[in-house]
N, C-alpha and C. Protein backbone atom coordinates (compact mmCIF):
# COMPACT_ATOMS: atom_id res chain seq x y z
N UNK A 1 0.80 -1.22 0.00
CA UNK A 1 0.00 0.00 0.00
C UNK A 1 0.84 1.27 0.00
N UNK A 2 2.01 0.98 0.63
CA UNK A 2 2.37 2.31 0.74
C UNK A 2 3.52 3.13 -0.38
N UNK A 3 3.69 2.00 -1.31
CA UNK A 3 4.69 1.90 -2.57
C UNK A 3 3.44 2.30 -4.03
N UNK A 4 2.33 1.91 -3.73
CA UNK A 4 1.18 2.27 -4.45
C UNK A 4 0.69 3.89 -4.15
N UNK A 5 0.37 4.40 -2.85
CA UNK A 5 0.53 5.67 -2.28
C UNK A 5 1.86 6.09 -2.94
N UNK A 6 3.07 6.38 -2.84
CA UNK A 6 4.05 6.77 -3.11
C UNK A 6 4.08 6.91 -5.16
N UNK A 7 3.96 5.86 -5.82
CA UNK A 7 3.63 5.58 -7.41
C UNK A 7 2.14 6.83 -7.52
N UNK A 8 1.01 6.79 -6.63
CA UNK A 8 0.29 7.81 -7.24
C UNK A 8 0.30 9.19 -6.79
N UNK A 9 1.55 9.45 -5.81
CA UNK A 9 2.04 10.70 -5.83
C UNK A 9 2.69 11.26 -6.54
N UNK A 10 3.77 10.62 -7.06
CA UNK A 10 4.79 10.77 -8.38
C UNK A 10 4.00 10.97 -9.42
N UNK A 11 2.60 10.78 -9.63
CA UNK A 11 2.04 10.25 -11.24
C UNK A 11 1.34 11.91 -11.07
N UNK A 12 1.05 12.02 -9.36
CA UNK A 12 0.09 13.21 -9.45
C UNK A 12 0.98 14.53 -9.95
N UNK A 13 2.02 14.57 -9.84
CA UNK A 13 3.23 15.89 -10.39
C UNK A 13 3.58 15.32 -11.76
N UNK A 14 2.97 14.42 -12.89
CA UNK A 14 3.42 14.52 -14.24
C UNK A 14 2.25 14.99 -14.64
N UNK A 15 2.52 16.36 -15.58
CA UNK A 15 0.94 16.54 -15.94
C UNK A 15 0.56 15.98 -16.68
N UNK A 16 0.75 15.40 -17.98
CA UNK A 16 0.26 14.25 -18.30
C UNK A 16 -0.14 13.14 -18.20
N UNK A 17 -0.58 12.95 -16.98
CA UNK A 17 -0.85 11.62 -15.79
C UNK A 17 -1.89 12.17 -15.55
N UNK A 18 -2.98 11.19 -15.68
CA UNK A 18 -4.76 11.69 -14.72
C UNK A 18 -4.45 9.97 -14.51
N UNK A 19 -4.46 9.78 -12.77
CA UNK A 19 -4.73 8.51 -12.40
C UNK A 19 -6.12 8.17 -12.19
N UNK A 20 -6.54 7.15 -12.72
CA UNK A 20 -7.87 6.39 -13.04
C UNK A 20 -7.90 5.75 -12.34
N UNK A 21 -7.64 5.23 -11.62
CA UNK A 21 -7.36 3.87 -10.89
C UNK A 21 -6.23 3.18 -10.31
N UNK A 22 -6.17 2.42 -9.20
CA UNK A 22 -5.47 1.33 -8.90
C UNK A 22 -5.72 0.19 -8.80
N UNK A 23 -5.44 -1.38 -9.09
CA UNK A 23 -5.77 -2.34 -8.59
C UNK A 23 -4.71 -3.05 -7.85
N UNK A 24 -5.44 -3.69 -6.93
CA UNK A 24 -4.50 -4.45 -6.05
C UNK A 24 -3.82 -6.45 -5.95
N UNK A 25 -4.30 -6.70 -7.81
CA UNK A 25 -3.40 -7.85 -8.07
C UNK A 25 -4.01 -7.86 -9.62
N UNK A 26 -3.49 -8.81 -10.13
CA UNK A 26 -3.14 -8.90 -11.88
C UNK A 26 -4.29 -8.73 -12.30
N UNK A 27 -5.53 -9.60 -11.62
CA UNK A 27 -6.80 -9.43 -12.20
C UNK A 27 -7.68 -8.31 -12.61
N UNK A 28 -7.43 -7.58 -11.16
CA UNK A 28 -8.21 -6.50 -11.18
C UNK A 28 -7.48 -5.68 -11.95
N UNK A 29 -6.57 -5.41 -12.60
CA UNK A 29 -5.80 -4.83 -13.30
C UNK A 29 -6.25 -5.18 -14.82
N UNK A 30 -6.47 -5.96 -15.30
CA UNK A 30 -6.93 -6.42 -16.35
C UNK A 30 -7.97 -5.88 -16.67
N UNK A 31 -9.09 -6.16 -15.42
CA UNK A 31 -10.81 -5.93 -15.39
C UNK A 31 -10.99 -4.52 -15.32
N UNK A 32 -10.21 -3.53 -14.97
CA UNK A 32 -9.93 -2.39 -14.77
C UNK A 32 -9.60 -1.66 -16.25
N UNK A 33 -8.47 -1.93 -17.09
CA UNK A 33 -7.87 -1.59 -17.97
C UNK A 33 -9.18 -2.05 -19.22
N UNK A 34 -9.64 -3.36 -18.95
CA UNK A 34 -10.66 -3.68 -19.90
C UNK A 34 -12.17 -2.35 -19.94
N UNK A 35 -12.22 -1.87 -18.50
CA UNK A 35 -13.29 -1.30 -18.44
C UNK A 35 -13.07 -0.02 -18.48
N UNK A 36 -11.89 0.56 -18.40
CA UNK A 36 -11.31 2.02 -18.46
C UNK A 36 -10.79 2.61 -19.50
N UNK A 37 -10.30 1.72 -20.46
CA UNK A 37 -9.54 1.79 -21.73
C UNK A 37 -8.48 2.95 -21.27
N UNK A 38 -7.48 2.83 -20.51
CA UNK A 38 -6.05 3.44 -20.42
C UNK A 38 -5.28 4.03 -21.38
N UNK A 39 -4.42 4.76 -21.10
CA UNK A 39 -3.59 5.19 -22.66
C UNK A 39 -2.36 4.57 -22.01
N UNK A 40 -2.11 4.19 -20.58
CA UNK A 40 -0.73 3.85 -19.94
C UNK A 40 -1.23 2.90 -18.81
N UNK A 41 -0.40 1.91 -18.53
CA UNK A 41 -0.84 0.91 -17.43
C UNK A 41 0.77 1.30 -16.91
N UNK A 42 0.68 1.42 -15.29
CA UNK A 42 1.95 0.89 -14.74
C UNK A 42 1.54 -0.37 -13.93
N UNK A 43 2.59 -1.63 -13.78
CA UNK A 43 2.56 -2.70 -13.26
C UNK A 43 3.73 -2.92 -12.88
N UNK A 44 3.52 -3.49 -11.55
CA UNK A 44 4.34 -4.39 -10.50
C UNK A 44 4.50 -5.70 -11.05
N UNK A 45 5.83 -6.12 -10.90
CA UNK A 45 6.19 -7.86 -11.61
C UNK A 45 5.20 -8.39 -10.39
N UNK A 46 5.65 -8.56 -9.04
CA UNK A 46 5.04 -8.88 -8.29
C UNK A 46 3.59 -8.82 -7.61
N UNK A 47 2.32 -9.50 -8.01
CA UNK A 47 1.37 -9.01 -7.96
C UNK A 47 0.35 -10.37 -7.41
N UNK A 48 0.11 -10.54 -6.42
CA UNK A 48 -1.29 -11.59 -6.43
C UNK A 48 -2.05 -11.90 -7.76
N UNK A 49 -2.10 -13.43 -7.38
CA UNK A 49 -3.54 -13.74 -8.52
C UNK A 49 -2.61 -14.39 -9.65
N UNK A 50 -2.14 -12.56 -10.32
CA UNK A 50 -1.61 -12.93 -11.34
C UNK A 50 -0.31 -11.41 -11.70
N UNK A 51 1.20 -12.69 -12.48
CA UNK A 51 1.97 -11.62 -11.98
C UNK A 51 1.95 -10.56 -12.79
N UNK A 52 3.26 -9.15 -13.06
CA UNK A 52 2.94 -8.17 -14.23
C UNK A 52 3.29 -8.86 -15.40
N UNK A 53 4.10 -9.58 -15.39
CA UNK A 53 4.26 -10.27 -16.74
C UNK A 53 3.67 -10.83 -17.68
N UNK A 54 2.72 -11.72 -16.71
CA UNK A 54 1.33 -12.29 -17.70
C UNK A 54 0.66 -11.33 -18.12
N UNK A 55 0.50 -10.08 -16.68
CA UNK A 55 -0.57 -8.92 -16.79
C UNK A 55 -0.38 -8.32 -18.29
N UNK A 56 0.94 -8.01 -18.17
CA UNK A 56 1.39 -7.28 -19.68
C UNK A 56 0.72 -7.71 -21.25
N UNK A 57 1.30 -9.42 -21.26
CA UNK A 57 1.02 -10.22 -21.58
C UNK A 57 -1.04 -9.91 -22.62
N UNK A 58 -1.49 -10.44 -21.34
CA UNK A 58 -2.88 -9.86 -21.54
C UNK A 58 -3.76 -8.66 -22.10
N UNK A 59 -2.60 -7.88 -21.64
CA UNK A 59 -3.15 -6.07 -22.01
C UNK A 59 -2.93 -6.23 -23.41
N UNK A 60 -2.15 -6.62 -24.37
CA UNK A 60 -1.52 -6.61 -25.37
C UNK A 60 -3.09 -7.23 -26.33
N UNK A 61 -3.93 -7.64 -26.15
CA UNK A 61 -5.30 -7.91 -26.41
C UNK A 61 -5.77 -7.47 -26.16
N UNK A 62 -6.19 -6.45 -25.54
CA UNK A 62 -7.09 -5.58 -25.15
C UNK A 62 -6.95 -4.26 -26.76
N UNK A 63 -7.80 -3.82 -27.37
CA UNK A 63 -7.34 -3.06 -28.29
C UNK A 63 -8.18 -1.54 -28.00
N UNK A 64 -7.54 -0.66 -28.41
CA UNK A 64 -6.33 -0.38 -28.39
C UNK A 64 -5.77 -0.65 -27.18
N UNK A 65 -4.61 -1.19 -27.12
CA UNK A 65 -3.57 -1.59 -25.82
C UNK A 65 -3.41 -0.41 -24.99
N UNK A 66 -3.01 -0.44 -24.06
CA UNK A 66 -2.62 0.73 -23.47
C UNK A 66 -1.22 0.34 -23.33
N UNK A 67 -0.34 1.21 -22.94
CA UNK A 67 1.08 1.48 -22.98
C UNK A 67 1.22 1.06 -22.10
N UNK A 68 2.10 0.01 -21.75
CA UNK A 68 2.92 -0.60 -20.46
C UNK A 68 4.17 -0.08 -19.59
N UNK A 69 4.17 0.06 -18.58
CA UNK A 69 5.45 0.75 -17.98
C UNK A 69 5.82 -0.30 -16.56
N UNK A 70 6.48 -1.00 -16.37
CA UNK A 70 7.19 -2.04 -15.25
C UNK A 70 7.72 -0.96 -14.45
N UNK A 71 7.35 -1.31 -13.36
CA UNK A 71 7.66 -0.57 -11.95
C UNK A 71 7.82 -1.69 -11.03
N UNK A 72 9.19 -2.06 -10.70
CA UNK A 72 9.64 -3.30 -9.16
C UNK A 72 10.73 -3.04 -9.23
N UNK A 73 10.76 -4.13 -8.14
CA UNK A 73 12.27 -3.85 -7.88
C UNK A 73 13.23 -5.13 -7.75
N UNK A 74 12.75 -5.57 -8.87
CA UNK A 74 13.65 -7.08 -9.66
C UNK A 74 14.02 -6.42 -11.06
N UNK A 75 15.40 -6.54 -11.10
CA UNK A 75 16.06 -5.65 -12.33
C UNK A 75 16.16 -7.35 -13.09
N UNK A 76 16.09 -8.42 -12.89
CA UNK A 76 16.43 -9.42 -13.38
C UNK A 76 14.90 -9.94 -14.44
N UNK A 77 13.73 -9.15 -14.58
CA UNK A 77 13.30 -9.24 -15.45
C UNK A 77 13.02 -8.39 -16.22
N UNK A 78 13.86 -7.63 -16.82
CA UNK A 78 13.87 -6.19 -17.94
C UNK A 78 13.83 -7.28 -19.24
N UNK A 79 14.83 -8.30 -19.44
CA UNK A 79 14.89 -8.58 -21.10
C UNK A 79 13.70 -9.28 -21.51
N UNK A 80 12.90 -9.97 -20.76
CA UNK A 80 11.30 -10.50 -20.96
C UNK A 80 11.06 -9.80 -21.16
N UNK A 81 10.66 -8.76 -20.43
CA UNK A 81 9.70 -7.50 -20.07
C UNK A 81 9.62 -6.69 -21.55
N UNK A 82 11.11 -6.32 -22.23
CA UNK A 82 10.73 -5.67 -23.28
C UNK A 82 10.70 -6.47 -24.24
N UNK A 83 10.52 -7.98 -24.51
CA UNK A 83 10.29 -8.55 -25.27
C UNK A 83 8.47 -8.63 -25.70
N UNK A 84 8.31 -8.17 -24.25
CA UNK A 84 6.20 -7.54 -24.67
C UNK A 84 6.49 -6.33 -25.13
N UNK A 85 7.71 -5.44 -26.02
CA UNK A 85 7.22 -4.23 -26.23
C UNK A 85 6.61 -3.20 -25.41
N UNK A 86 7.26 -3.12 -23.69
CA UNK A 86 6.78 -2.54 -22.92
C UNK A 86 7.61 -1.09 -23.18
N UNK A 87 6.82 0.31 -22.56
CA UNK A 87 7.30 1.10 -23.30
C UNK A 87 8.70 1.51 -22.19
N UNK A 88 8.37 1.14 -20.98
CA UNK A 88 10.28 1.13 -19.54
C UNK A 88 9.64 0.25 -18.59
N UNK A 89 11.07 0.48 -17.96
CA UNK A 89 10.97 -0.41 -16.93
C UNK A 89 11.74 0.02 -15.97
N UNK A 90 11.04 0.44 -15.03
CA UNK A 90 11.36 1.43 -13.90
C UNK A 90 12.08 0.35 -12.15
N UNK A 91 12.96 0.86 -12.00
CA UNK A 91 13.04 0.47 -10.73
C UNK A 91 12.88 1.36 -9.31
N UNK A 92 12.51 0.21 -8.43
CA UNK A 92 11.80 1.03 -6.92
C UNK A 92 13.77 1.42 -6.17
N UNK A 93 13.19 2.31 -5.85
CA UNK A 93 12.23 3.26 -5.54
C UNK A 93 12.16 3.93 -6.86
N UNK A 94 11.12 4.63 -7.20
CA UNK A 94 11.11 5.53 -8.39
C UNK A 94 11.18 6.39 -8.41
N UNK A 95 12.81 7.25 -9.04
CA UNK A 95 12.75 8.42 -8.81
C UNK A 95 11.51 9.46 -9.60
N UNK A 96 11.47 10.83 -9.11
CA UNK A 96 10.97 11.45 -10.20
C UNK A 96 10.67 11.84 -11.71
N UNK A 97 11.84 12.26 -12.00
CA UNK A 97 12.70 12.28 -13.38
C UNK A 97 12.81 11.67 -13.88
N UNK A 98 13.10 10.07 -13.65
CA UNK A 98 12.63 8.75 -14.40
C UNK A 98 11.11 8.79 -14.02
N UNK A 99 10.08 8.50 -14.19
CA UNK A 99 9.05 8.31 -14.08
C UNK A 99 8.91 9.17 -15.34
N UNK A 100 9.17 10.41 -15.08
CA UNK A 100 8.63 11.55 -16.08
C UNK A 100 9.40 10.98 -17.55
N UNK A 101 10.30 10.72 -17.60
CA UNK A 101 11.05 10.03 -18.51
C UNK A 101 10.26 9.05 -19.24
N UNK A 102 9.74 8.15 -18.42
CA UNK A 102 8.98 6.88 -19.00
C UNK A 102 7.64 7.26 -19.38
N UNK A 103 7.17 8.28 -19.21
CA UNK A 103 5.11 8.78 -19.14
C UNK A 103 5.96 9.50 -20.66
N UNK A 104 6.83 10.20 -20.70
CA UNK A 104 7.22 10.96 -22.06
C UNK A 104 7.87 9.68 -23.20
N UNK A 105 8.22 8.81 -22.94
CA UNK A 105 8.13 7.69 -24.19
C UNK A 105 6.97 7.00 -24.44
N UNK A 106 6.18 6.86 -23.21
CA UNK A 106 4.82 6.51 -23.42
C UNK A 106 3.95 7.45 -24.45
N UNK A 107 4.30 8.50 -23.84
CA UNK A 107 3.19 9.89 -25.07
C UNK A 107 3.90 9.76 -26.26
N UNK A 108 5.60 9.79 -26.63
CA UNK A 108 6.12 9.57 -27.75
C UNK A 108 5.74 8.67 -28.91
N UNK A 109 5.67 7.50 -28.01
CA UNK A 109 5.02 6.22 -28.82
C UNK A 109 3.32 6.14 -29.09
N UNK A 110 2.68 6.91 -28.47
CA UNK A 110 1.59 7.00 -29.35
C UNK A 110 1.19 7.80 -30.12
N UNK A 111 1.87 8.49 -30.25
CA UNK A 111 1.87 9.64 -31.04
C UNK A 111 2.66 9.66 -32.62
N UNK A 112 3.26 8.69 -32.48
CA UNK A 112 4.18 8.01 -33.85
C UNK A 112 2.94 7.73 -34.80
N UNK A 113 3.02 8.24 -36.11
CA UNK A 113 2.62 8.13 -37.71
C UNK A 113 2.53 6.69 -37.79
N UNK A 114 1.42 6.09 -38.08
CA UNK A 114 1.53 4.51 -38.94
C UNK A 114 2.33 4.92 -39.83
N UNK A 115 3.08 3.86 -40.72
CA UNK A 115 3.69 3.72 -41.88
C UNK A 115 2.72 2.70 -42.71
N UNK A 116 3.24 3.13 -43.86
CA UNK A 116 3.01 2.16 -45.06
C UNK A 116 2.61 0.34 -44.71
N UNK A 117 2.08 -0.41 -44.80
CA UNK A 117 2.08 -1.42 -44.30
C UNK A 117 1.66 -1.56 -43.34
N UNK A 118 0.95 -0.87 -42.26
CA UNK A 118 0.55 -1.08 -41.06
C UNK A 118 1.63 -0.59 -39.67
N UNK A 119 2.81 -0.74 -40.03
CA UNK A 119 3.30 -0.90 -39.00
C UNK A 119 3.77 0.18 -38.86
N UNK A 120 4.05 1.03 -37.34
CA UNK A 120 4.63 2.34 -36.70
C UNK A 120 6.34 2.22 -36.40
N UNK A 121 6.41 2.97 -36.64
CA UNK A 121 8.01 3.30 -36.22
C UNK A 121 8.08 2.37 -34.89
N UNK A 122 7.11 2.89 -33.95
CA UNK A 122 7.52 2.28 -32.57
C UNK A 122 6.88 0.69 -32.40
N UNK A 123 6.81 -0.06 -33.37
CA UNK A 123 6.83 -1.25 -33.38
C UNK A 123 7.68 -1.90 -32.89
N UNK A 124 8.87 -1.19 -33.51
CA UNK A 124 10.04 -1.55 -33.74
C UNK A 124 11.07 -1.18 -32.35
N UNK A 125 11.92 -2.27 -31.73
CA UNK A 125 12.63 -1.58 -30.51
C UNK A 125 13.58 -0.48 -30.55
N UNK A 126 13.13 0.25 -30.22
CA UNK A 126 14.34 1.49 -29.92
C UNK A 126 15.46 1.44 -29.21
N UNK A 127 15.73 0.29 -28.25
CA UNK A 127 16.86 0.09 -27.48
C UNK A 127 16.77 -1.19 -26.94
N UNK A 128 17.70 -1.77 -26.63
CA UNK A 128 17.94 -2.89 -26.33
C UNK A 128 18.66 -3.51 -24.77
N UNK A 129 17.77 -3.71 -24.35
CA UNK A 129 18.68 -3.96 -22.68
C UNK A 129 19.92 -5.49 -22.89
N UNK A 130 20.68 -5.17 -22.24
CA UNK A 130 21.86 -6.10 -21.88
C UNK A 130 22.60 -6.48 -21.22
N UNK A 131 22.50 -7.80 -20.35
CA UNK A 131 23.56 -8.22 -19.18
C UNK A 131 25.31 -7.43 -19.42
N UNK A 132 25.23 -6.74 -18.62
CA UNK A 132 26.89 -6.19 -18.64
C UNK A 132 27.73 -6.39 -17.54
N UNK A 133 28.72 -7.20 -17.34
CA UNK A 133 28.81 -7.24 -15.43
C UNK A 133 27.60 -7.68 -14.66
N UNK A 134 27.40 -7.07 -13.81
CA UNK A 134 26.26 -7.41 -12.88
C UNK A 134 25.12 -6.58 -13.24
N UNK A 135 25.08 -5.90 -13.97
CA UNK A 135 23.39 -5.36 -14.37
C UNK A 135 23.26 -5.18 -15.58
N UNK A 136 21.84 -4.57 -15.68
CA UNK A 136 21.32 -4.43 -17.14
C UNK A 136 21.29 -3.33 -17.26
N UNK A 137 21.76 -2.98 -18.85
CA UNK A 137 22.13 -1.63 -19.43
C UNK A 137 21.32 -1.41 -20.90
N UNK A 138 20.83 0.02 -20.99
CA UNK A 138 20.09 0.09 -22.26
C UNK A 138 20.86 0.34 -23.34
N UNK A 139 20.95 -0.43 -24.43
CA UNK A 139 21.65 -0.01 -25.34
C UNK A 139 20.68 0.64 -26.60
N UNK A 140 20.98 2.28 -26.78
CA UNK A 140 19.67 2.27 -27.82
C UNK A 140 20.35 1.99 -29.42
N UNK A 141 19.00 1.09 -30.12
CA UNK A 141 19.29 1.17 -31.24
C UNK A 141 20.00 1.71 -32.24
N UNK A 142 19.66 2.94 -31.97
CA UNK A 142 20.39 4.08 -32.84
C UNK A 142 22.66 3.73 -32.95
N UNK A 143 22.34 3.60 -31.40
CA UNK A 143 23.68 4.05 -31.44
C UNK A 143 24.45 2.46 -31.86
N UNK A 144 23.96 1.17 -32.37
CA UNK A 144 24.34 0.29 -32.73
C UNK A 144 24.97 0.02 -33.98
N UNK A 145 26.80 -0.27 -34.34
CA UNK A 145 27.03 -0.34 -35.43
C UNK A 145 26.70 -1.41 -36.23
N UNK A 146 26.57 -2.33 -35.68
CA UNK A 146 27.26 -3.94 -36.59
C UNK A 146 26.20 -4.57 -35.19
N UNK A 147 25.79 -5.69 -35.41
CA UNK A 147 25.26 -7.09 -34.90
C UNK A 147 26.12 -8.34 -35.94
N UNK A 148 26.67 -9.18 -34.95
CA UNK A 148 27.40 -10.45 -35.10
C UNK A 148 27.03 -11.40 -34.50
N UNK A 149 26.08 -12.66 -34.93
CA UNK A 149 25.85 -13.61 -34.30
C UNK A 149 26.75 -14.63 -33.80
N UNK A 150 26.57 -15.35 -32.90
CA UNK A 150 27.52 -15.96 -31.65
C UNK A 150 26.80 -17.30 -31.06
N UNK A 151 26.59 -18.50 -32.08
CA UNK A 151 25.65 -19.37 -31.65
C UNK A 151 24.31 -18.82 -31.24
N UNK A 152 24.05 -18.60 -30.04
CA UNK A 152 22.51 -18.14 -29.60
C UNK A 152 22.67 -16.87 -28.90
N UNK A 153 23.74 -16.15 -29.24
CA UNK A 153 24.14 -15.05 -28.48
C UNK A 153 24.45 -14.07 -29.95
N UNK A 154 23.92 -12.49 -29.98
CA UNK A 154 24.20 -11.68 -30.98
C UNK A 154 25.33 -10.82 -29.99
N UNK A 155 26.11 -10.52 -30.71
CA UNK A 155 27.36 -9.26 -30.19
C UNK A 155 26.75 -8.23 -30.73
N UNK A 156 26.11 -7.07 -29.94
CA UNK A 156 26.45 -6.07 -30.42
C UNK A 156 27.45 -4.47 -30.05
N UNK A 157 27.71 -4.17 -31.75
CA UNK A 157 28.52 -3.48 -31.33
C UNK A 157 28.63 -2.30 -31.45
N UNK A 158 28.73 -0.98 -30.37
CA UNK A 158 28.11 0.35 -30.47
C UNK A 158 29.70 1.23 -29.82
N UNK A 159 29.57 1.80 -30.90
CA UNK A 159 31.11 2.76 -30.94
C UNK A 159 32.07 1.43 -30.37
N UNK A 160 33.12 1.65 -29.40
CA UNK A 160 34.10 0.90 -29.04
C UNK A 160 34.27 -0.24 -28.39
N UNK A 161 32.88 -0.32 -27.83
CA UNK A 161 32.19 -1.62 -27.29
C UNK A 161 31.46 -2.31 -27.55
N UNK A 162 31.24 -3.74 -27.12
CA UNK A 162 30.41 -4.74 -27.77
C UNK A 162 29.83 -4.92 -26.52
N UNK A 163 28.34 -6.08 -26.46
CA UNK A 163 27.96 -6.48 -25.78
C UNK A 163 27.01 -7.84 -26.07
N UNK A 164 26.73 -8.92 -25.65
CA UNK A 164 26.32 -9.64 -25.60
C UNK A 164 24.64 -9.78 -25.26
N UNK A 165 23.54 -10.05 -26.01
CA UNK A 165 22.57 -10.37 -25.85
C UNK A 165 22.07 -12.03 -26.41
N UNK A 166 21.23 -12.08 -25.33
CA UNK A 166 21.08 -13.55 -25.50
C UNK A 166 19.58 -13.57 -26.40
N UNK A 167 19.96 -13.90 -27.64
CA UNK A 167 18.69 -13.73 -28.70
C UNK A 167 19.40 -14.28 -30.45
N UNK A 168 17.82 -14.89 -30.74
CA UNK A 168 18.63 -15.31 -31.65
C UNK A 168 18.58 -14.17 -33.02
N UNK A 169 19.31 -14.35 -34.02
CA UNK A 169 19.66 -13.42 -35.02
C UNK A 169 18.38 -13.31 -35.72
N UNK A 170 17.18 -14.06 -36.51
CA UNK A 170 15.72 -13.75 -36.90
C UNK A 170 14.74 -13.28 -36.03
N UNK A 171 15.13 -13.58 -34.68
CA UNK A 171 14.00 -12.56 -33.68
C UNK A 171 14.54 -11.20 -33.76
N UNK A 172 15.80 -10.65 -33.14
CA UNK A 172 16.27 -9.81 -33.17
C UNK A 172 16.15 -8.74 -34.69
N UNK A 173 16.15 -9.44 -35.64
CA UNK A 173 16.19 -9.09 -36.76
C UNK A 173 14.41 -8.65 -36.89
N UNK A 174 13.43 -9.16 -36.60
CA UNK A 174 12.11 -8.53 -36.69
C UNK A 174 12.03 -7.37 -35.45
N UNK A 175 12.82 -7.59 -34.30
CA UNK A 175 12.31 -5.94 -33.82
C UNK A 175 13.00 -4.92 -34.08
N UNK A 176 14.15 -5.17 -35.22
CA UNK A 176 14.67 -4.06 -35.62
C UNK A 176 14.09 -3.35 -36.65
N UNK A 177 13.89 -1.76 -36.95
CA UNK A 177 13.37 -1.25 -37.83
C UNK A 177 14.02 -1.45 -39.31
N UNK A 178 13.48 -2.23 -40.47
CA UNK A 178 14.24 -2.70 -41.60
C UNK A 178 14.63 -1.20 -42.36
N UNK A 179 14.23 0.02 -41.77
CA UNK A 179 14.63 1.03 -42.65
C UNK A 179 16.08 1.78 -41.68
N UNK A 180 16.58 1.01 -40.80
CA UNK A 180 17.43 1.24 -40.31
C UNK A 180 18.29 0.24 -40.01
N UNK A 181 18.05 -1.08 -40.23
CA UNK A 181 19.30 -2.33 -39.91
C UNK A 181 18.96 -2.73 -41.26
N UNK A 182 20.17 -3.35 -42.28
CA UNK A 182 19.93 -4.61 -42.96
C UNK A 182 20.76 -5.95 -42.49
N UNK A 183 19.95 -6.98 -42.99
CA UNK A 183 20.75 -8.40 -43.10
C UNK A 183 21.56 -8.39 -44.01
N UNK A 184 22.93 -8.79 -44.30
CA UNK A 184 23.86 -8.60 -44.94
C UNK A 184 24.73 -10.23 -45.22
N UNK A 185 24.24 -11.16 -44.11
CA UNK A 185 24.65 -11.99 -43.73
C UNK A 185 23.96 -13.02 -42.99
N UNK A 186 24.27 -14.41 -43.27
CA UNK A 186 23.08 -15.02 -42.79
C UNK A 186 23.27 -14.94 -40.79
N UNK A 187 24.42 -14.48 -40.30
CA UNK A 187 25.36 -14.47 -38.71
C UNK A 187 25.26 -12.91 -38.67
């Protein structure tokens, strides 16, 4: 309760935030979002019933979806997490400035032009999280030179450094935007 108090104080200083609601486990979160139609869901991994992951999971059927944002404080599920195309993934405590950070990629991404074919710019991942040492680091798209596959591991490599993601080269290859990566190579 009191990490939920604290999340809808932070939401109450973004002005682009009108909080609608809270629920207090996966379900009601669902039944909520189904009956409110959201433009942004924040979710806890950790949740009765049912966890944020499935929750996410679920929302992603709901049409139009509402924008997902992960708020806990398990950094060890970010690379699932944006594999639903969630728009961040916030850790507790949450500062300010990140929060505001994540509600402004949320408005970014809906606000993106369909393209040709159906699909939006922000289909496509904009950055890529990656085991580095002991934590996870965003690597954004943009700044990626080269991808080199590595058995079930892609290297990628951005200015002077590489990094390791565990993914294979045709998944990776569909959340990249094709008007900004080509295949060149079958690795």
């Amino acid at each position: 309760p009191l990490a939920v108090e604290r999340l809808e104080i932070l939401c109450a200083s973004c002005p682009e935030l009108e909080v609608i609601g809270h629920a207090n486990d996966g379900i009601q979160a669902l039944t909520m979002a189904d009956e409110l139609s959201p433009d942004l869901v924040l979710l806890d991994i950790e949740m009765p019933k049912m966890d944020g992951i499935a929750a996410a999971r679920a929302l992603r059927s709901i049409k139009p979806s509402p924008a997902i944002v992960l708020v806990t404080a398990f950094d060890n599920f970010a690379v699932e997490a944006f594999d639903l195309d969630i728009v961040d993934y916030l850790l507790k405590p949450v500062a300010p400035a990140r929060l505001q950070r994540a509600v402004g990629r949320a408005v970014a991404a809906r606000e993106l032009p369909v393209a040709e074919g159906g699909a939006r710019p922000g289909d496509y991942a904009s950055e890529l999280w990656v085991s580095h040492r002991s934590e996870l680091i965003r690597v954004a798209a943009i700044d990626i030179d080269r991808i080199e596959a590595e058995r079930d591991y892609m290297r990628l490599h951005t200015g002077g450094r590489s990094y390791l993601l565990h993914q294979t080269i045709s998944t990776l290859e569909q959340r990249l935007n094709p008007a900004h990566f080509q295949r060149i190579h079958r690795s």
